[in-house]
Protein backbone atom coordinates (compact mmCIF):
# COMPACT_ATOMS: atom_id res chain seq x y z
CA UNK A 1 6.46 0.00 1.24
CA UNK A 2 3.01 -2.12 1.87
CA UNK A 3 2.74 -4.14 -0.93
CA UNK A 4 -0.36 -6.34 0.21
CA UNK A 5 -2.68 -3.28 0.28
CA UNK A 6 -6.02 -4.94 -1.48
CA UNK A 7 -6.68 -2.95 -4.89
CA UNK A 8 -8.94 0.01 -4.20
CA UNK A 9 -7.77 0.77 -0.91
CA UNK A 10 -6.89 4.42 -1.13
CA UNK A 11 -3.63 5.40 1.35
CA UNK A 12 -3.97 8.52 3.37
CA UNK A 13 -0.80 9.37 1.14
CA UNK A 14 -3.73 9.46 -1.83
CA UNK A 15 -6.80 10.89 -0.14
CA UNK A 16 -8.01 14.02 -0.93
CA UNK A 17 -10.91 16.66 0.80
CA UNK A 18 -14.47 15.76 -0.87
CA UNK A 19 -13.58 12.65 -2.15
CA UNK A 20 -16.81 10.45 -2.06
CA UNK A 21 -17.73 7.07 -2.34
CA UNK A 22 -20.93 5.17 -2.16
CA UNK A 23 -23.19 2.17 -2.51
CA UNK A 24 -26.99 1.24 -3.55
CA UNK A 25 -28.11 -1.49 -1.55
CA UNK A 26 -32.03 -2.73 -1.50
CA UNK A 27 -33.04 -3.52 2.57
CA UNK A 28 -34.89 -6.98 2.56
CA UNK A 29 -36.60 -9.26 4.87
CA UNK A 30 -34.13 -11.35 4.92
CA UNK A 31 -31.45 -8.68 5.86
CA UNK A 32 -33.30 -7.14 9.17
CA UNK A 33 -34.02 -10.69 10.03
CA UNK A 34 -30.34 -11.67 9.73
CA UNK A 35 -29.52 -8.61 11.67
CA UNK A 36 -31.97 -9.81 14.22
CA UNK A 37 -30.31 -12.49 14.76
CA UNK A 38 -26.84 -11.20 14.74
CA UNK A 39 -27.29 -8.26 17.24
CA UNK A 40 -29.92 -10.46 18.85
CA UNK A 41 -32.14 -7.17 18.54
CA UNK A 42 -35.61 -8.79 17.71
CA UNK A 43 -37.88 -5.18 18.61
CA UNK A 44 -40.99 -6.29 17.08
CA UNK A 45 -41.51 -2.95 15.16
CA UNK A 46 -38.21 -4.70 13.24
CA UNK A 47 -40.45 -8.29 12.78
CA UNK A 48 -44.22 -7.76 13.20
CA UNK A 49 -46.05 -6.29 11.07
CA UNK A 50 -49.43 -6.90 12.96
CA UNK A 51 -47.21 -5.02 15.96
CA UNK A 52 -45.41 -2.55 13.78
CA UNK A 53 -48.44 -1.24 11.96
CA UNK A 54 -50.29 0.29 15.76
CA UNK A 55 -46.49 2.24 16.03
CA UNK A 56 -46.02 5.74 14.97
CA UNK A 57 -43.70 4.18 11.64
CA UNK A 58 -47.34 2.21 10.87
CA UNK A 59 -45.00 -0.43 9.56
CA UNK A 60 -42.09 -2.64 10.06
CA UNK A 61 -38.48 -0.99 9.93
CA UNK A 62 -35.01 -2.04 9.38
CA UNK A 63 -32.62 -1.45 12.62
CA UNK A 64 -30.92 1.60 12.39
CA UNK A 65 -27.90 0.06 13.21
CA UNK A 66 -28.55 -2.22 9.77
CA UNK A 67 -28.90 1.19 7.83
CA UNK A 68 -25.85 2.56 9.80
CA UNK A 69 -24.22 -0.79 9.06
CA UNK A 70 -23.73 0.43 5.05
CA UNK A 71 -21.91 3.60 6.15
CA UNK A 72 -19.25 1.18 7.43
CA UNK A 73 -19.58 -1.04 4.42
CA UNK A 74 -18.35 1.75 2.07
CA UNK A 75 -15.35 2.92 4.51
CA UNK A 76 -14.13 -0.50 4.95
CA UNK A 77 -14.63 -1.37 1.77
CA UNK A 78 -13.83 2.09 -0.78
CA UNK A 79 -12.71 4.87 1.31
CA UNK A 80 -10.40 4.58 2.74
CA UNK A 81 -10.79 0.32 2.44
CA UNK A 82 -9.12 -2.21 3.46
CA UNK A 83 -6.88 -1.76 6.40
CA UNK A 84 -8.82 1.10 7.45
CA UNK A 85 -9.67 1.16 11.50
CA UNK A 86 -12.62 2.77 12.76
CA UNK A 87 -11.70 5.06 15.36
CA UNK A 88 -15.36 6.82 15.73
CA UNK A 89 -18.68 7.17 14.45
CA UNK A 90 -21.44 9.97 15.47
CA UNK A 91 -25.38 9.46 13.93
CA UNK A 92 -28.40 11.14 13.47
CA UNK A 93 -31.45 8.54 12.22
CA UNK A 94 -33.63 11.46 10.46
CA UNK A 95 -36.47 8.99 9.20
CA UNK A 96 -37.33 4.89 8.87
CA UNK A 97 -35.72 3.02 6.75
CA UNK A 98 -38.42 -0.17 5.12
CA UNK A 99 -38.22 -3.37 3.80
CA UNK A 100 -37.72 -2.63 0.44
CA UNK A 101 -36.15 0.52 0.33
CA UNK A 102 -33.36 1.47 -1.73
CA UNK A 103 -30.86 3.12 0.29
CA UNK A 104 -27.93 5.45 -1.05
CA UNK A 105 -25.21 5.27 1.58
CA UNK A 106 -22.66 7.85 0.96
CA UNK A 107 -19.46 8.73 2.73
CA UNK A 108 -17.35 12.46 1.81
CA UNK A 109 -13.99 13.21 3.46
CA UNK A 110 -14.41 16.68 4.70
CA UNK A 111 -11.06 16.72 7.41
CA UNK A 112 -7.54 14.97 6.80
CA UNK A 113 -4.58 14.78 9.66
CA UNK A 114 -1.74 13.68 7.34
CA UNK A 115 0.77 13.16 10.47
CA UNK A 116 -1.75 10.86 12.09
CA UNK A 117 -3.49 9.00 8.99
CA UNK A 118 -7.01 10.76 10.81
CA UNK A 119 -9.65 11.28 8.31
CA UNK A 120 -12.79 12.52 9.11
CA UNK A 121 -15.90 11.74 6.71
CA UNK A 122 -19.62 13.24 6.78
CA UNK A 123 -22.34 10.38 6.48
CA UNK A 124 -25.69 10.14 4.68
CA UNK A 125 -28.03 7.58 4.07
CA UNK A 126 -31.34 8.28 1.68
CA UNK A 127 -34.17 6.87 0.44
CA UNK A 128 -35.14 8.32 -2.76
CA UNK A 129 -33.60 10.97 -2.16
CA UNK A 130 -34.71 12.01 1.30
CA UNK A 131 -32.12 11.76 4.17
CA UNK A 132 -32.77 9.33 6.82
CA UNK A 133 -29.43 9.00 8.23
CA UNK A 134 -26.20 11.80 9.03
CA UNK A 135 -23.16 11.36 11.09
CA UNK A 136 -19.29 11.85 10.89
CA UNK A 137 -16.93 9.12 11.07
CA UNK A 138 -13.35 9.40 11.95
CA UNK A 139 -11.18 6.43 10.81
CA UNK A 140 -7.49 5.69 10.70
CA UNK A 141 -6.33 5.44 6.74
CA UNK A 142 -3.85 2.58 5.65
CA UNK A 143 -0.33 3.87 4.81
CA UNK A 144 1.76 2.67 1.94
CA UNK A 145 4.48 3.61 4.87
CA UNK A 146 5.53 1.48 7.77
CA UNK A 147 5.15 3.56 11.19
């Protein structure tokens, strides 16, 4: 039995189909120029808003890797948590994502392998409301069970 599992990691032993789990998270300046740096992605329709206004957003946008980046923050973190190992991730980027914008990132489990700790969990990502971000992740659950 795993006794170190962090609280609010849910076991593949616990998970259930449509469970859901999310997070709100306000994109800022500060965040897509931290990503910037960190991917060292530094697109100017990402830092420039004299450059990003003559694009076809008409504005500056977060990465859509940032946006993408909260899908992973509520696997690793909720469901299934910590101890959980990304195994892969599909996306769709539907519409731009702005500094400012309040994003919804929400994760569902819609498959579960019990015999191989596989879950499978459908994506989103909106901005009040509207979608600007699907996929499906597939992710290896923690076990309160050694292999």
């Amino acid at each position: 039995m795993l006794d170190n599992l962090p609280r609010g990691t849910i076991c593949i032993e616990d998970i259930e189909m449509g469970m859901t789990r999310h997070l709100r998270k306000v994109v800022t300046d500060e965040d897509i120029e931290m990503f910037a740096q960190v991917s060292t992605d530094r697109n100017p329709v990402h830092l420039d808003d004299a450059y990003a206004q003559d694009t076809i957003f008409e504005g500056r946008i977060a990465h859509g890797m940032l946006t993408a980046g909260l899908i992973s923050a509520v696997i690793g973190e909720q469901l299934p948590g910590h101890g959980t190992v990304y195994m892969g991730q599909t996306l769709k980027f539907l519409a731009p994502v702005r500094p400012g914008d309040m994003v919804l990132a929400e994760v569902e489990v819609i498959d579960i392998d019990h015999a191989k700790r596989r879950v499978k969990l459908d994506c989103r990502c909106m901005v009040d409301g509207k979608k600007v971000l699907m996929g499906e992740a597939t992710v290896l659950a923690p076990s309160r069970k050694f292999d």
